[in-house]
N, C-alpha and C. Protein backbone atom coordinates (compact mmCIF):
# COMPACT_ATOMS: atom_id res chain seq x y z
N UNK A 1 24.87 30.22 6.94
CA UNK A 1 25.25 29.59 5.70
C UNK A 1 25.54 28.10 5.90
N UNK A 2 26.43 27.84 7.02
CA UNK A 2 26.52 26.48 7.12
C UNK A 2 25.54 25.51 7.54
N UNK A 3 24.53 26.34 8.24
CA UNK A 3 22.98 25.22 8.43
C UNK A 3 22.14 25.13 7.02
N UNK A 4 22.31 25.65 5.94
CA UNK A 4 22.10 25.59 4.98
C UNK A 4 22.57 24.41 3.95
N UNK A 5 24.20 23.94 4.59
CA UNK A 5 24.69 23.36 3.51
C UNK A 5 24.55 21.81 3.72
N UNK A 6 23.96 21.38 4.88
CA UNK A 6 24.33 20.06 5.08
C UNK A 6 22.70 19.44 4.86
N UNK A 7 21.31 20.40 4.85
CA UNK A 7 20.40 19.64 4.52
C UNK A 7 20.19 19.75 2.87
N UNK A 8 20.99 20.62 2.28
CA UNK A 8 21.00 20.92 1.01
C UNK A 8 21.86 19.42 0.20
N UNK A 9 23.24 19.32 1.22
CA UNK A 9 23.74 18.34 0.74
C UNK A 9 22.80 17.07 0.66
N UNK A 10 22.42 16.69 1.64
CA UNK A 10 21.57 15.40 1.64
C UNK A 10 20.50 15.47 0.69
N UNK A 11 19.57 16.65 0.63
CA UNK A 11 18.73 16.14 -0.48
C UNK A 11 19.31 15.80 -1.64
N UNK A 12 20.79 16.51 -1.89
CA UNK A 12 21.15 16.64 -3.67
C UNK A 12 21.97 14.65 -3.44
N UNK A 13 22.06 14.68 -2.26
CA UNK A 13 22.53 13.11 -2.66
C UNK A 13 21.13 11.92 -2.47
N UNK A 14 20.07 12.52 -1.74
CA UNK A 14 19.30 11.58 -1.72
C UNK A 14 18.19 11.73 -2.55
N UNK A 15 17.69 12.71 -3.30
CA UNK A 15 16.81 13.30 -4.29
C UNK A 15 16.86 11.97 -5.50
N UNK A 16 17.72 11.87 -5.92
CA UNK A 16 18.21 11.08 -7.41
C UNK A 16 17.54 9.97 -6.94
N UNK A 17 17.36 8.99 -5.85
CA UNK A 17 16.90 7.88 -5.40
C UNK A 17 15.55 7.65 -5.78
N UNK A 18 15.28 8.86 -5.17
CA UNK A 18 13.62 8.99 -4.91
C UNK A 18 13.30 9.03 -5.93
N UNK A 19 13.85 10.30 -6.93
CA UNK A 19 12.99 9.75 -8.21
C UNK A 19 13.32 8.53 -9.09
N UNK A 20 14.28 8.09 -8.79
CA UNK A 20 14.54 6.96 -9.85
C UNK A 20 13.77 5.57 -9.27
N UNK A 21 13.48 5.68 -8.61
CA UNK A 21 13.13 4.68 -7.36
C UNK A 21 11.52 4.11 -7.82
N UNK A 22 11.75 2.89 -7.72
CA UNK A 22 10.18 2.39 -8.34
C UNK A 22 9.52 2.74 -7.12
N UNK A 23 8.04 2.94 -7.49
CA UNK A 23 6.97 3.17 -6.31
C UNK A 23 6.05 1.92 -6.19
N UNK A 24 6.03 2.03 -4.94
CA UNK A 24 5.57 0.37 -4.19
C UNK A 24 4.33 0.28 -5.01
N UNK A 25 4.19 -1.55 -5.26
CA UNK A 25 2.83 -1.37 -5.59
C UNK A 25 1.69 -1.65 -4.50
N UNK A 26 1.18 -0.83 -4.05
CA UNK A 26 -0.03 -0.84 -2.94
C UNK A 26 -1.15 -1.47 -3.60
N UNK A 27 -1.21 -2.20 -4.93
CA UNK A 27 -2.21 -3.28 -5.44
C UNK A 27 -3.48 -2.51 -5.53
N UNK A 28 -4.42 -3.08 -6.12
CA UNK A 28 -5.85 -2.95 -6.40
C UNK A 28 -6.89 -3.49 -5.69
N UNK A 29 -6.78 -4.48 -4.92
CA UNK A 29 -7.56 -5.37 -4.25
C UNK A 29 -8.46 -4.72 -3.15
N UNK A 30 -9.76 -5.35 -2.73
CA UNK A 30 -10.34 -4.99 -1.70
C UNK A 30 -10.70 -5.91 -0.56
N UNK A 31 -9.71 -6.60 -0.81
CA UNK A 31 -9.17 -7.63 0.68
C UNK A 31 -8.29 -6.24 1.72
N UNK A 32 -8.96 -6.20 2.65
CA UNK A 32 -8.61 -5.25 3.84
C UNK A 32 -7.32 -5.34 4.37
N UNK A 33 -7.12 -7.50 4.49
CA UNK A 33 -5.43 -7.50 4.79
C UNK A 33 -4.97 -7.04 3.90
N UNK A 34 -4.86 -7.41 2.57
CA UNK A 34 -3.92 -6.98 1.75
C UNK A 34 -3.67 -5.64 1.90
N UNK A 35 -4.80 -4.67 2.04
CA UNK A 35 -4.11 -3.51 1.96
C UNK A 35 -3.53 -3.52 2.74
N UNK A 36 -3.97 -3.54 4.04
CA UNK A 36 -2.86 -3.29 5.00
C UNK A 36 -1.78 -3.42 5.25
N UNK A 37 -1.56 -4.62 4.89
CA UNK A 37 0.17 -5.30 4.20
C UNK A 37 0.78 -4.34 3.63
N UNK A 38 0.51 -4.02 2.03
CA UNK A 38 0.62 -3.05 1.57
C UNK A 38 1.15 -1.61 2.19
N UNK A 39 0.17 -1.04 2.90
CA UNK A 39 0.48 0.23 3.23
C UNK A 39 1.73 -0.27 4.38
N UNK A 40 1.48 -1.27 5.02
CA UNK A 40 2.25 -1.65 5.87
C UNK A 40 4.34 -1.93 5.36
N UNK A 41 3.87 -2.32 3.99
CA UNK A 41 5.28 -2.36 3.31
C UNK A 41 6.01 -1.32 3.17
N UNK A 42 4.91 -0.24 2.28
CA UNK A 42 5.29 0.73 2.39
C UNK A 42 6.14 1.45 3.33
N UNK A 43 5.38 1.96 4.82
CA UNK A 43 5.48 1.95 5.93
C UNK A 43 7.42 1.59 6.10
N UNK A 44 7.38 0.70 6.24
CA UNK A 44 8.74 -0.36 6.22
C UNK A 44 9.99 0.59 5.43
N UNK A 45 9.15 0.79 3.67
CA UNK A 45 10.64 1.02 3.26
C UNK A 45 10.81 2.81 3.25
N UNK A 46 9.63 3.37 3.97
CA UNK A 46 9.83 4.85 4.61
C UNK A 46 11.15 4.37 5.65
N UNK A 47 10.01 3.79 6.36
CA UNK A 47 11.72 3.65 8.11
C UNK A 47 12.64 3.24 7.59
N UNK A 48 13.21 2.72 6.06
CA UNK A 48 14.23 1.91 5.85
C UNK A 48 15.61 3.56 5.60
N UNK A 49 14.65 4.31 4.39
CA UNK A 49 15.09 5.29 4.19
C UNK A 49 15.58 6.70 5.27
N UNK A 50 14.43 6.40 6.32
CA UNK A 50 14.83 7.53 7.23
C UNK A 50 16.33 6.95 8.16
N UNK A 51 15.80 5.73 8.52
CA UNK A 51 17.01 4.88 9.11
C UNK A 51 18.57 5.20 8.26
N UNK A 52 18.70 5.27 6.89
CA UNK A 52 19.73 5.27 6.20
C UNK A 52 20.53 6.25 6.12
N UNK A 53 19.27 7.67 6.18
CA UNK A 53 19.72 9.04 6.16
C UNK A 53 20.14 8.96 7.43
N UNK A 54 19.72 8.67 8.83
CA UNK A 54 20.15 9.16 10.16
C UNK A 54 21.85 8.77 10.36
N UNK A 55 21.95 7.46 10.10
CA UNK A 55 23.10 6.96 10.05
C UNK A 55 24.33 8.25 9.38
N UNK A 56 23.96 8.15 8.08
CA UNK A 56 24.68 8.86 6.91
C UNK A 56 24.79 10.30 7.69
N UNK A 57 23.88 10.93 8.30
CA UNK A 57 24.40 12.20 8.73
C UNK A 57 24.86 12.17 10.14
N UNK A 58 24.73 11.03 11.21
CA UNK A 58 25.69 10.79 11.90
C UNK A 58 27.32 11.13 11.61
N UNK A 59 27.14 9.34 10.48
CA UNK A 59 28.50 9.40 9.63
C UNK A 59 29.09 11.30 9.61
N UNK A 60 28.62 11.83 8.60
CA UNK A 60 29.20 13.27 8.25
C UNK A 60 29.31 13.82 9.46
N UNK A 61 28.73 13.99 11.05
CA UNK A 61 28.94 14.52 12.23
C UNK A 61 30.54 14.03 13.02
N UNK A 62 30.91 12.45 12.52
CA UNK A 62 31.80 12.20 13.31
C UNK A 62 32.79 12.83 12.13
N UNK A 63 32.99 12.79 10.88
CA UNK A 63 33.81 13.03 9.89
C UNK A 63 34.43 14.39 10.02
N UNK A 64 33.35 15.70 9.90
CA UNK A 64 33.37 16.71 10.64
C UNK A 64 33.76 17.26 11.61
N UNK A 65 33.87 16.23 12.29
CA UNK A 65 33.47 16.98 14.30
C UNK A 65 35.21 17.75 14.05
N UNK A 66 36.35 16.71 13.42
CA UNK A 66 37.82 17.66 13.87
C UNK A 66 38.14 17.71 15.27
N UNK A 67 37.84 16.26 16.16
CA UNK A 67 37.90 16.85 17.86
C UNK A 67 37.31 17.51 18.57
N UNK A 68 35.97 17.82 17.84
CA UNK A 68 35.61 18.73 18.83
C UNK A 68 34.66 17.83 19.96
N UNK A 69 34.45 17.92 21.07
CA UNK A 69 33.90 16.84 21.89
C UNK A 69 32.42 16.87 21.80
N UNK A 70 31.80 18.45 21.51
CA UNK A 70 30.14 18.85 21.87
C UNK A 70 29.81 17.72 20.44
N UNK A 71 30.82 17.76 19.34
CA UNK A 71 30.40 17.42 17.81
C UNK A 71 30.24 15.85 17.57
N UNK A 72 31.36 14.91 18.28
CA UNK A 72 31.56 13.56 18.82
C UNK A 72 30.50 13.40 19.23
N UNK A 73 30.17 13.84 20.68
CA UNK A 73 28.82 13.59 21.17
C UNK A 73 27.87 13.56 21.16
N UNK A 74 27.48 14.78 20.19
CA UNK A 74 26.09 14.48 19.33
C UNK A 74 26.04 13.88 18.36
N UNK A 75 27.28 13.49 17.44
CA UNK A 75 27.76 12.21 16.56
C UNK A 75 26.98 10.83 17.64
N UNK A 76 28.18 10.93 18.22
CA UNK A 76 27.36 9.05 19.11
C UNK A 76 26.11 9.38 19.43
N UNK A 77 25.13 10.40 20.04
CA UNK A 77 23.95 9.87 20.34
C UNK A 77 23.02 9.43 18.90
N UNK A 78 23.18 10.49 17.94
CA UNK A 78 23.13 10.46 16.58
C UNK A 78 22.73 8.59 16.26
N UNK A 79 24.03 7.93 16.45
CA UNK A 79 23.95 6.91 16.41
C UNK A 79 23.35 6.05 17.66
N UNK A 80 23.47 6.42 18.46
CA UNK A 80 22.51 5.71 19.58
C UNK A 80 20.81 5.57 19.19
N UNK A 81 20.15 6.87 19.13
CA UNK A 81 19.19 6.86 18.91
C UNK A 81 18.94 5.76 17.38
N UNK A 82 19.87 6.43 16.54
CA UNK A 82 19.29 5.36 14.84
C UNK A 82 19.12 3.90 15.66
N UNK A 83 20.20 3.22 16.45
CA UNK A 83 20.33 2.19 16.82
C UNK A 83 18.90 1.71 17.46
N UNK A 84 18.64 2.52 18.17
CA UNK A 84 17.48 2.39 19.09
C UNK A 84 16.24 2.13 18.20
N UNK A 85 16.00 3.37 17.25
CA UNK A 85 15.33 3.40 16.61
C UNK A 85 15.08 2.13 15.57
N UNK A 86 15.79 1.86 14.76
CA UNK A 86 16.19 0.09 14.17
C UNK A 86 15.70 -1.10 14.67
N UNK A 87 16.15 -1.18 15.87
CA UNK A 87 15.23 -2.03 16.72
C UNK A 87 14.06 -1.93 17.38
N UNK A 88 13.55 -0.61 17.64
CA UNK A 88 12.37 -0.78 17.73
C UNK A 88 11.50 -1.01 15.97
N UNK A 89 11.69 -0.60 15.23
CA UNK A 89 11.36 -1.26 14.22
C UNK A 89 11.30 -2.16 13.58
N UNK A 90 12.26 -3.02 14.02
CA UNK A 90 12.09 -4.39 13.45
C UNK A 90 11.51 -5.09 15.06
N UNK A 91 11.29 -4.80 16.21
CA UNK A 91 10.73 -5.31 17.04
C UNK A 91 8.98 -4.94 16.29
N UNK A 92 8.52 -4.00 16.29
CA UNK A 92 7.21 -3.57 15.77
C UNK A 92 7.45 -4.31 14.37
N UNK A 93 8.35 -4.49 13.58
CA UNK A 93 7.76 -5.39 12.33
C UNK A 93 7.45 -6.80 13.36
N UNK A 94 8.18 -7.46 13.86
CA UNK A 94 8.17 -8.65 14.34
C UNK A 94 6.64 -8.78 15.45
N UNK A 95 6.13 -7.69 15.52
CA UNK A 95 4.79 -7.71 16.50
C UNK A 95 3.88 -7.78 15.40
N UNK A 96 3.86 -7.12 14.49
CA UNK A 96 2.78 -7.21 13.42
C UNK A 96 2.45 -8.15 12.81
N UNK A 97 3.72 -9.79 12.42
CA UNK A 97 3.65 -10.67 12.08
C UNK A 97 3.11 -11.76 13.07
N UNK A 98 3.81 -11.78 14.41
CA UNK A 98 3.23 -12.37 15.44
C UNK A 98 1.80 -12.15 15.60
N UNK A 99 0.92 -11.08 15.79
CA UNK A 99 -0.53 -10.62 15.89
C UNK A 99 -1.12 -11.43 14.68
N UNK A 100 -0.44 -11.35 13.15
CA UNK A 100 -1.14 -11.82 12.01
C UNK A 100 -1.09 -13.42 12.05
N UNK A 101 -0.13 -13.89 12.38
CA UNK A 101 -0.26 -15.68 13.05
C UNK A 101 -1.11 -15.64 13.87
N UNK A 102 -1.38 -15.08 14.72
CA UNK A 102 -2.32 -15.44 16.14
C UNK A 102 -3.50 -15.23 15.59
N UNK A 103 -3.66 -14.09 14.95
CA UNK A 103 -5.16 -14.08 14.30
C UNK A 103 -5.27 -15.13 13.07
N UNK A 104 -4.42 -15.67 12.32
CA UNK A 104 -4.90 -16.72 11.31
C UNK A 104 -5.11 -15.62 10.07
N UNK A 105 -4.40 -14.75 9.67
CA UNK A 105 -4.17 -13.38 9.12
C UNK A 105 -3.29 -14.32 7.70
């Protein structure tokens, strides 16, 4: 019952977003960069969202834990990894822009 309640919780708090949430415009054009940009934005505000949730159910792991040490600890890696993860993403945004200067993009 209780592995039930905490991915139940998150959708019922993150559900409302999604639908209210404008959808990117990925444009009409048949310029190849552009799309790619595009899907590439997209791209972006997926990792923005997964990034937000990882945090947030970190958060609820340390809130939860009550002392317990196994619960802490998978709390901090929780957050280690988002951390990790964050920066490699904005390192890979920051490679994609660098490549598009070098090519004259």
């Amino acid at each position: 019952m209780r592995k039930i309640i905490l991915p139940a919780a998150v959708l019922f708090l993150v559900l409302p977003f999604c639908v209210l949430a404008d959808p990117p415009d990925l444009g009409t054009t048949d310029d190849v960069i552009d799309v790619i940009e595009n899907i590439r934005n997209f791209l972006y505000a997926i990792f923005g969202i997964c990034v937000t949730i990882c945090f947030i159910i970190a958060g609820f792991y340390f809130i939860t834990a009550g002392g317990d040490p196994d619960k802490i600890k998978t709390a901090k890696s929780m957050v280690k990894y988002g951390i990790i993860g964050t920066a490699m993403g904005v390192v890979a945004g920051g490679m994609a822009e660098l490549i598009g200067a070098f090519l004259g993009a």
